[in-house]
N, C-alpha and C. Protein backbone atom coordinates (compact mmCIF):
# COMPACT_ATOMS: atom_id res chain seq x y z
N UNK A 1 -4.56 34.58 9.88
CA UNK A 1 -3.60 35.00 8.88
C UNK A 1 -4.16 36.15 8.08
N UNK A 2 -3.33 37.02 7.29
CA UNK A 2 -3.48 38.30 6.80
C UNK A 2 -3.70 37.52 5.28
N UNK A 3 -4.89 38.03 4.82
CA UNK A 3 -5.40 37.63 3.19
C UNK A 3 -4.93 38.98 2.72
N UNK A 4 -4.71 38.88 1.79
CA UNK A 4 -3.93 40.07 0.70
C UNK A 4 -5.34 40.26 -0.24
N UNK A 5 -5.75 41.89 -0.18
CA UNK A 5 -7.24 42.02 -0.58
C UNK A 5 -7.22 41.66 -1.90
N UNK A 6 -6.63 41.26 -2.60
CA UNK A 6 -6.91 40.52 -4.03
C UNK A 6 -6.21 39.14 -4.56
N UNK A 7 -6.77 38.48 -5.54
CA UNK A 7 -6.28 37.40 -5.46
C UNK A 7 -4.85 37.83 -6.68
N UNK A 8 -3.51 37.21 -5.97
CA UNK A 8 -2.06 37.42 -6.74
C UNK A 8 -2.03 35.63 -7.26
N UNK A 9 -1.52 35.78 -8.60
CA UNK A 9 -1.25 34.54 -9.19
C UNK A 9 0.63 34.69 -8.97
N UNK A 10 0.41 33.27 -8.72
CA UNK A 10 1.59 32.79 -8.19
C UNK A 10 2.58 31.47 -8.69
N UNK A 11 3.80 31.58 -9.22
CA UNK A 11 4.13 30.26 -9.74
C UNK A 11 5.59 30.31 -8.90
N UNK A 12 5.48 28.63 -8.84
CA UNK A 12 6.75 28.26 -7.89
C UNK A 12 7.61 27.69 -8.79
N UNK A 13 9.05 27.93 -8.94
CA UNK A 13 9.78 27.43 -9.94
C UNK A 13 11.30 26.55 -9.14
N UNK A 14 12.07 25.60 -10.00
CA UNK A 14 12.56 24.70 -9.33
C UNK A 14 13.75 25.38 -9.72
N UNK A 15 13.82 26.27 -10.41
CA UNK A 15 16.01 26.92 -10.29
C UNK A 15 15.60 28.30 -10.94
N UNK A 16 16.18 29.14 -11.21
CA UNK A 16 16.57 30.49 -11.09
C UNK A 16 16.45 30.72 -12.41
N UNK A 17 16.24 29.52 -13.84
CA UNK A 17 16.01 29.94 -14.92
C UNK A 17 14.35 29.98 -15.26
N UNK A 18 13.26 29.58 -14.19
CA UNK A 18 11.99 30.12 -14.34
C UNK A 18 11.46 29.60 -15.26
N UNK A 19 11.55 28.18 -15.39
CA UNK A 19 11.21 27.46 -16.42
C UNK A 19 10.20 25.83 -16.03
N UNK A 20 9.29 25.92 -16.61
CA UNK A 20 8.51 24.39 -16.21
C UNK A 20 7.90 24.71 -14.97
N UNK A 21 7.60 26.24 -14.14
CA UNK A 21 6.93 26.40 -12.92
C UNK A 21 5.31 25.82 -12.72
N UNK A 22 5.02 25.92 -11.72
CA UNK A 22 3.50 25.58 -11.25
C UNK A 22 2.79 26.37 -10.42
N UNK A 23 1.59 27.26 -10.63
CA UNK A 23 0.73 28.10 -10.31
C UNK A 23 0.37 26.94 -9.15
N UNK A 24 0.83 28.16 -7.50
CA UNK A 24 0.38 28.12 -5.83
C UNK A 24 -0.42 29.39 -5.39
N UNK A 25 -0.75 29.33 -4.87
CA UNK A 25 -1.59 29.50 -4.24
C UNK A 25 -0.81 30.49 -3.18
N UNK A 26 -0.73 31.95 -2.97
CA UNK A 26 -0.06 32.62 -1.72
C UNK A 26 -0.32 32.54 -0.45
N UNK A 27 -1.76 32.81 -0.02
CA UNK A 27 -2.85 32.26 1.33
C UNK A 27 -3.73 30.83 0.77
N UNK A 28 -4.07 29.88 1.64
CA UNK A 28 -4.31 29.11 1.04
C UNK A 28 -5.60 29.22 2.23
N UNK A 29 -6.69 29.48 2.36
CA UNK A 29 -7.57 30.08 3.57
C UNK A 29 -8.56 28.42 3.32
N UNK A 30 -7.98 27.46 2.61
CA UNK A 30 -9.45 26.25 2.89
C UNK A 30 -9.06 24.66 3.13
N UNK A 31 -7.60 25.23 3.86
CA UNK A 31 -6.84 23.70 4.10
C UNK A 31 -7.95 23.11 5.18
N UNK A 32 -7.84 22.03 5.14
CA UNK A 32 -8.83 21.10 6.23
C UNK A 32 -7.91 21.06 7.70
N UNK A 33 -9.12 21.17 8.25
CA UNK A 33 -8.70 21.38 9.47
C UNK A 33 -7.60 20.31 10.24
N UNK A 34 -7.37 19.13 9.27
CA UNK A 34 -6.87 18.27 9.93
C UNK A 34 -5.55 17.95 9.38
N UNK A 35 -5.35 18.73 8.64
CA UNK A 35 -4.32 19.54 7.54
C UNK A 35 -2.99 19.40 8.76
N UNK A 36 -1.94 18.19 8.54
CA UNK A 36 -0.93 18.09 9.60
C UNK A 36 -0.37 19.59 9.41
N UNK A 37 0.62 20.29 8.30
CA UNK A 37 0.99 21.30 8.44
C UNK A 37 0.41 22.37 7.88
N UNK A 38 -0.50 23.00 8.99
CA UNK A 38 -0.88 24.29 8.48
C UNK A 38 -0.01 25.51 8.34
N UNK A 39 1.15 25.58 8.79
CA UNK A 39 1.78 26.72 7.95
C UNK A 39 1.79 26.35 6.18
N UNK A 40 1.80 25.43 6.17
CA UNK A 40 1.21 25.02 4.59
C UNK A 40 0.26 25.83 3.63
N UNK A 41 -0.20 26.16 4.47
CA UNK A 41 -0.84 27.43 3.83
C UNK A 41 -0.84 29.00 3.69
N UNK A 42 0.50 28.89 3.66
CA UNK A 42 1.58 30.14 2.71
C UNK A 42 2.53 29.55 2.00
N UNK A 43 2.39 29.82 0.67
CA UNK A 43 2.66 29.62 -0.42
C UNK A 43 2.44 28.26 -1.03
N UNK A 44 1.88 27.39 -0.10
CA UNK A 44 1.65 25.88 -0.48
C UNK A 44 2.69 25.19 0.10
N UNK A 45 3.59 25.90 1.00
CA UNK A 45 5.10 25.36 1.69
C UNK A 45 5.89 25.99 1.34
N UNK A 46 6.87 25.33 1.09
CA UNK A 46 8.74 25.83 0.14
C UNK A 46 8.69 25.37 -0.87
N UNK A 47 9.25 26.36 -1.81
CA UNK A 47 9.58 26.07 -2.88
C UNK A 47 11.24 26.82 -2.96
N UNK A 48 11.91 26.22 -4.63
CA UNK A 48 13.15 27.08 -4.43
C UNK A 48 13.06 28.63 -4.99
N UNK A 49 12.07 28.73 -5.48
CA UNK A 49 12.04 30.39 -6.23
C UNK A 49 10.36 30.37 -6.34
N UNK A 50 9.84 31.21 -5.65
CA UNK A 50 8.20 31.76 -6.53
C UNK A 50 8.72 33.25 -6.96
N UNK A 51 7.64 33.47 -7.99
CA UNK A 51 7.49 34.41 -8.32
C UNK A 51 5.91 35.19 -8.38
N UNK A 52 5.57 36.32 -7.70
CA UNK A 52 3.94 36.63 -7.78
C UNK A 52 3.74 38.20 -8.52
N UNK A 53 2.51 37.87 -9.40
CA UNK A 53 2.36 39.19 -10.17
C UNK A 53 1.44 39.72 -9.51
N UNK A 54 1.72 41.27 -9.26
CA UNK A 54 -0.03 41.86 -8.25
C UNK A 54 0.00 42.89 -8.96
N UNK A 55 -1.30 43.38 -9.11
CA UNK A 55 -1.94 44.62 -9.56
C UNK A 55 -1.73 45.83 -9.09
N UNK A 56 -0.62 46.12 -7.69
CA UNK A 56 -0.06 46.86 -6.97
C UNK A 56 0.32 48.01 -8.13
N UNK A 57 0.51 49.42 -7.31
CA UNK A 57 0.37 50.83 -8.36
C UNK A 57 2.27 50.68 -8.62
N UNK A 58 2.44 51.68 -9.65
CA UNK A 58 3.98 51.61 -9.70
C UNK A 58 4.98 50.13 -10.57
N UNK A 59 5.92 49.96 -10.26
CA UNK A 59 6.62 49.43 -11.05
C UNK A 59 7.66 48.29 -9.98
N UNK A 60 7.67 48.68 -9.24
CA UNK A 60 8.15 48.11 -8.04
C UNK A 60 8.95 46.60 -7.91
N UNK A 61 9.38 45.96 -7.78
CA UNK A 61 10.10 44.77 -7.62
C UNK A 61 10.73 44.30 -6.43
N UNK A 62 10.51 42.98 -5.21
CA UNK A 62 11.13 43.51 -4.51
C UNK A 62 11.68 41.37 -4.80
N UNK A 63 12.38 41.37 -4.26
CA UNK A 63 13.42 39.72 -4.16
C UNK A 63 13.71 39.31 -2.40
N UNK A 64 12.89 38.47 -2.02
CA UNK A 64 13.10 38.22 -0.63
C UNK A 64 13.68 37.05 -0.89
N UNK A 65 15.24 36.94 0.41
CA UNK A 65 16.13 35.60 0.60
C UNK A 65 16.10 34.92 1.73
N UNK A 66 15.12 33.83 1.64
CA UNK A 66 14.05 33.40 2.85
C UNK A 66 14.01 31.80 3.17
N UNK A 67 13.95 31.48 4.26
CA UNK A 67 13.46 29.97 4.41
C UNK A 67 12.06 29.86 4.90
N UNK A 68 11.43 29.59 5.34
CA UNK A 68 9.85 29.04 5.86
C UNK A 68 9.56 30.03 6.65
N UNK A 69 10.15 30.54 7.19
CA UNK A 69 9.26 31.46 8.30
C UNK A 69 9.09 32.60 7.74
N UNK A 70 9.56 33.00 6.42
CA UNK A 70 9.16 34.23 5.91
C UNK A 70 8.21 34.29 5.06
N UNK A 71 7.30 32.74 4.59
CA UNK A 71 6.50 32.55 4.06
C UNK A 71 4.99 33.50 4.46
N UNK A 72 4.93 33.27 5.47
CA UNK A 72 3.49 33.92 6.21
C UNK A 72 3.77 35.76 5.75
N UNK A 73 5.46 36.09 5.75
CA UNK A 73 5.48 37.58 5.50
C UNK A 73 4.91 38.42 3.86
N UNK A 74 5.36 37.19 3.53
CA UNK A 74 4.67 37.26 1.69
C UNK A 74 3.54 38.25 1.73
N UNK A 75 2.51 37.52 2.35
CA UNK A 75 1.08 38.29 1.75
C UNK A 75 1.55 40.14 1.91
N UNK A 76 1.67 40.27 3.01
CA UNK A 76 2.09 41.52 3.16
C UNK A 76 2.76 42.63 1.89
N UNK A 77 3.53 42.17 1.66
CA UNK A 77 4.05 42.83 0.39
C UNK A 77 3.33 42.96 -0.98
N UNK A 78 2.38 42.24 -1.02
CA UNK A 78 1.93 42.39 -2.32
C UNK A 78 0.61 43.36 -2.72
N UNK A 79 0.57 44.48 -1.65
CA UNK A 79 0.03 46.13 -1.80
C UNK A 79 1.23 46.91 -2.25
N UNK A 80 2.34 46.33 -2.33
CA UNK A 80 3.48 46.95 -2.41
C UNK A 80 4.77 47.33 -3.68
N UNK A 81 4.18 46.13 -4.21
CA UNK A 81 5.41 45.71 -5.06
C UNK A 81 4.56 45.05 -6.56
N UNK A 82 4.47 45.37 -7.60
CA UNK A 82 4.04 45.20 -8.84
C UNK A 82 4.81 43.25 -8.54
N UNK A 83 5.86 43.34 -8.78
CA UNK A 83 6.39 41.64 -8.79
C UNK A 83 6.79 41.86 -7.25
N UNK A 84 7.07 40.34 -6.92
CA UNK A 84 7.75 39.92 -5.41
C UNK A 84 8.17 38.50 -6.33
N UNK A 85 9.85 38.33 -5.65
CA UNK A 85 10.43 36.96 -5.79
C UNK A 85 10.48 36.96 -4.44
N UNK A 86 10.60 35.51 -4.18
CA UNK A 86 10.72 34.64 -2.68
C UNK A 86 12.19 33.89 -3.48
N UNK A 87 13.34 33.73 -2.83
CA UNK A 87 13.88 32.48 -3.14
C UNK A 87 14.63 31.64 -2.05
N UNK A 88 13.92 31.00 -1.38
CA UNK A 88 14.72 29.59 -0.43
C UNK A 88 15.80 29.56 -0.78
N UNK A 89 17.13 30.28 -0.16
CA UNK A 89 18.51 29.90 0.14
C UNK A 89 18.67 28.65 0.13
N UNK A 90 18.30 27.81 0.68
CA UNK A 90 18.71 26.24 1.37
C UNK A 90 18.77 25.05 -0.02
N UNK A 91 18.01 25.80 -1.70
CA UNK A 91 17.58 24.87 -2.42
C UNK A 91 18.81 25.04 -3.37
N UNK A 92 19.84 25.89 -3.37
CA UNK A 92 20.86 26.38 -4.63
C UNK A 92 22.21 26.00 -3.66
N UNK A 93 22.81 26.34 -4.80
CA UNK A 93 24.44 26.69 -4.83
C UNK A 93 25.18 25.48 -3.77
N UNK A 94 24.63 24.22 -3.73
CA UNK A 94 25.58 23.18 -3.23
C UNK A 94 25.39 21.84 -3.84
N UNK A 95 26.00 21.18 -3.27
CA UNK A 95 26.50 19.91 -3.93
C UNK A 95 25.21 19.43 -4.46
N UNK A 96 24.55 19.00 -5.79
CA UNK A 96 23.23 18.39 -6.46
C UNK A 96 22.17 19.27 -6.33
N UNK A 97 22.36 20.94 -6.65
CA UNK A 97 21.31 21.79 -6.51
C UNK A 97 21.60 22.38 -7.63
N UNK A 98 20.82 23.11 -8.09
CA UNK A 98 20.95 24.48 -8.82
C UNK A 98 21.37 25.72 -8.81
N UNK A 99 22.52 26.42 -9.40
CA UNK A 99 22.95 27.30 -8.67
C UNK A 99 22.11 28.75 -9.09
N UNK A 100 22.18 29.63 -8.09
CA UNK A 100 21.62 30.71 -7.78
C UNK A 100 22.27 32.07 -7.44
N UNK A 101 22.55 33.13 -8.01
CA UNK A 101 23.23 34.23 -7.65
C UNK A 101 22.52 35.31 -7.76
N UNK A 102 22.43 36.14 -6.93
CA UNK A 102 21.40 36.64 -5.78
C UNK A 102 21.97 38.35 -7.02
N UNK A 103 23.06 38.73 -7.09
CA UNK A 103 23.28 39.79 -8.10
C UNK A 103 23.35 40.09 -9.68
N UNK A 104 22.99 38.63 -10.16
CA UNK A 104 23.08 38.38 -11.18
C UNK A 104 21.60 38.42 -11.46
N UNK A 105 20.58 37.89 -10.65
CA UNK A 105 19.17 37.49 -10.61
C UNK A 105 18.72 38.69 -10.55
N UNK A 106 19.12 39.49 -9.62
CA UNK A 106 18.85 40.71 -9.62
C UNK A 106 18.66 41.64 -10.30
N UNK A 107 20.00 41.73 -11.03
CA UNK A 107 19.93 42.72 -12.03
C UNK A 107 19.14 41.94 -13.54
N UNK A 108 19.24 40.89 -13.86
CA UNK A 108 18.07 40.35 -14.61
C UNK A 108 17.18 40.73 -14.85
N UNK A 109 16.48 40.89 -13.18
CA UNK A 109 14.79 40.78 -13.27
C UNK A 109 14.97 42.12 -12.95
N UNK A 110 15.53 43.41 -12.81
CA UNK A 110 15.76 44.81 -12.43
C UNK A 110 14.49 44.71 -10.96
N UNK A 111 15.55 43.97 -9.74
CA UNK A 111 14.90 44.04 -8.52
C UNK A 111 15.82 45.52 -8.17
N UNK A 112 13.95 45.98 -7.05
CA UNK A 112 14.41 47.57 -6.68
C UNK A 112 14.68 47.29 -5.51
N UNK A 113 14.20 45.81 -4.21
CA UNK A 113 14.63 46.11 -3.04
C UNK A 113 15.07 44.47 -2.95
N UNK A 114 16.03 44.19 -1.98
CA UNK A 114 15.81 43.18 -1.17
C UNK A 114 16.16 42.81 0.05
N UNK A 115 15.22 41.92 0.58
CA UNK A 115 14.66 41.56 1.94
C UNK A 115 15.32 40.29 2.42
N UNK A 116 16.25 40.29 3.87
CA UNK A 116 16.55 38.96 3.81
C UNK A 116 15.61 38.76 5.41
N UNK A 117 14.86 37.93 5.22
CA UNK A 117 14.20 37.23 6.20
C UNK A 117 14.23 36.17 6.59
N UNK A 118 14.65 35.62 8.04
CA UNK A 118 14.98 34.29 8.29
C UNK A 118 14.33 34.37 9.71
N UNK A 119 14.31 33.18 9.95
CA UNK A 119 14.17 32.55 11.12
C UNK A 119 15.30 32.74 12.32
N UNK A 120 14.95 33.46 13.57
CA UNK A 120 16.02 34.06 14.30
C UNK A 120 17.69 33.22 14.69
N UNK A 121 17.27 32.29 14.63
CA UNK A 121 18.61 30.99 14.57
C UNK A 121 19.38 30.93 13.62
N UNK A 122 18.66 31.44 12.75
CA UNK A 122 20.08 31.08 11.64
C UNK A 122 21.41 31.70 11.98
N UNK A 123 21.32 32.50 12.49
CA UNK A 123 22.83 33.12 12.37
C UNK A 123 23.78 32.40 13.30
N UNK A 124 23.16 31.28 13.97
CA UNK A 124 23.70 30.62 14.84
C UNK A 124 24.14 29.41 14.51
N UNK A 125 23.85 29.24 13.17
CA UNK A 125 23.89 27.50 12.58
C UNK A 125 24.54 27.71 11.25
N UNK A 126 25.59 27.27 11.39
CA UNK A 126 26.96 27.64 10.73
C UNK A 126 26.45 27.25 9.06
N UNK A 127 26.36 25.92 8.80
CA UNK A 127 25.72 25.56 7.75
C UNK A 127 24.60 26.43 7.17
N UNK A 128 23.56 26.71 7.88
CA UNK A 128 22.97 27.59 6.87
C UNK A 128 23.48 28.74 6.21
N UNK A 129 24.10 29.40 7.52
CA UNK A 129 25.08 30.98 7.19
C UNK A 129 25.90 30.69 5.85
N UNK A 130 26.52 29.63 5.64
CA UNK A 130 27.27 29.17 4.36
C UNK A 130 26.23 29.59 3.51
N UNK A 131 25.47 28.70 3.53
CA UNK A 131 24.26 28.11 1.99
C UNK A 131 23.98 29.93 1.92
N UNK A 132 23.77 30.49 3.05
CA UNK A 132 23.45 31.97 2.57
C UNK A 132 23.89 32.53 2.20
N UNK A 133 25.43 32.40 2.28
CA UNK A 133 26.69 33.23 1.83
C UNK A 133 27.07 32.91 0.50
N UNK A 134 26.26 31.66 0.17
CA UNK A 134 26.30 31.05 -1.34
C UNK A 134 25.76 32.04 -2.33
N UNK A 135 24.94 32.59 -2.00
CA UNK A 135 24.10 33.73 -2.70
C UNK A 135 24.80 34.90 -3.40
N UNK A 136 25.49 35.24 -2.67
CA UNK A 136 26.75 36.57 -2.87
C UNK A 136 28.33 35.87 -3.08
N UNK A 137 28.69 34.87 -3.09
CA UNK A 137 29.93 34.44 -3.47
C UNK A 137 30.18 34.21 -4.99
C-alpha cells in the first residue's frame, strides 16, 4: 500500500454536522498479520463522513462520494488537497440515517473538486444507484 509521506490527522464523523467525531488513522501500516480484514487498514474501514487535514501547498478542498473500495484511493490525494472529505453514500438519506446533501455540504465547506469513486458494480445494483442519487435529490 501507498503511505502518504506525512502523517494526516484524521477524524471520522457519524452525519454531515461533524460533531462528536473520532481521530483514524488514514494508512494503518501495523495491523497484525492475522488481522481478518486487512483492507481495514484504510481509514480504519467505513465510516459515514471523514474528514483529513494535510499540510499540502494551496488551499485546495476536494469531497469524495465513495463506498470501501475508494478507501485505499485516499492516501493518494493528500499531496494534493489542503482538506479531503470521504463521505459513504450508503450511511445517509434513508429510512433511520442521517441525511446528507452533497450541494449543500459543499458549498458549506467551499469544496473545489469532487470525486465519485465506487466499486465497478454499482451501476448495476439498482439500490445503491438510489442511495447515490440521494445525494443530489
Amino acid at each position: 500500500f501507498f503511505l502518504p509521506p506525512a502523517a494526516h490527522p484524521a477524524t471520522a464523523y457519524g452525519d454531515a454536522s461533524m460533531t462528536g467525531g473520532r481521530e483514524i488513522l488514514v494508512v494503518d501500516s501495523s495491523l497484525p498479520e492475522d488481522t481478518v480484514n486487512q483492507y481495514a487498514c484504510f481509514t480504519e474501514g467505513d465510516h459515514p463522513l471523514i474528514r483529513i487535514d494535510t499540510d499540502a501547498d494551496g488551499d485546495r478542498s476536494v469531497l469524495i462520494v465513495k463506498e470501501s473500495y475508494a478507501n485505499a484511493f485516499i492516501p493518494f490525494l493528500l499531496a494534493h488537497y489542503k482538506t479531503v472529505y470521504a463521505v459513504d453514500f450508503r450511511y445517509f438519506n434513508r429510512e433511520g440515517q442521517p441525511a446528507f446533501k452533497l450541494d449543500g455540504f459543499a458549498s458549506e465547506h467551499g469544496i473545489d473538486d469532487i470525486l465519485v469513486i465506487n466499486y465497478f458494480s454499482v451501476p448495476n445494483k439498482q439500490d445503491l444507484t438510489e442511495w447515490l442519487g440521494y445525494l443530489i435529490d
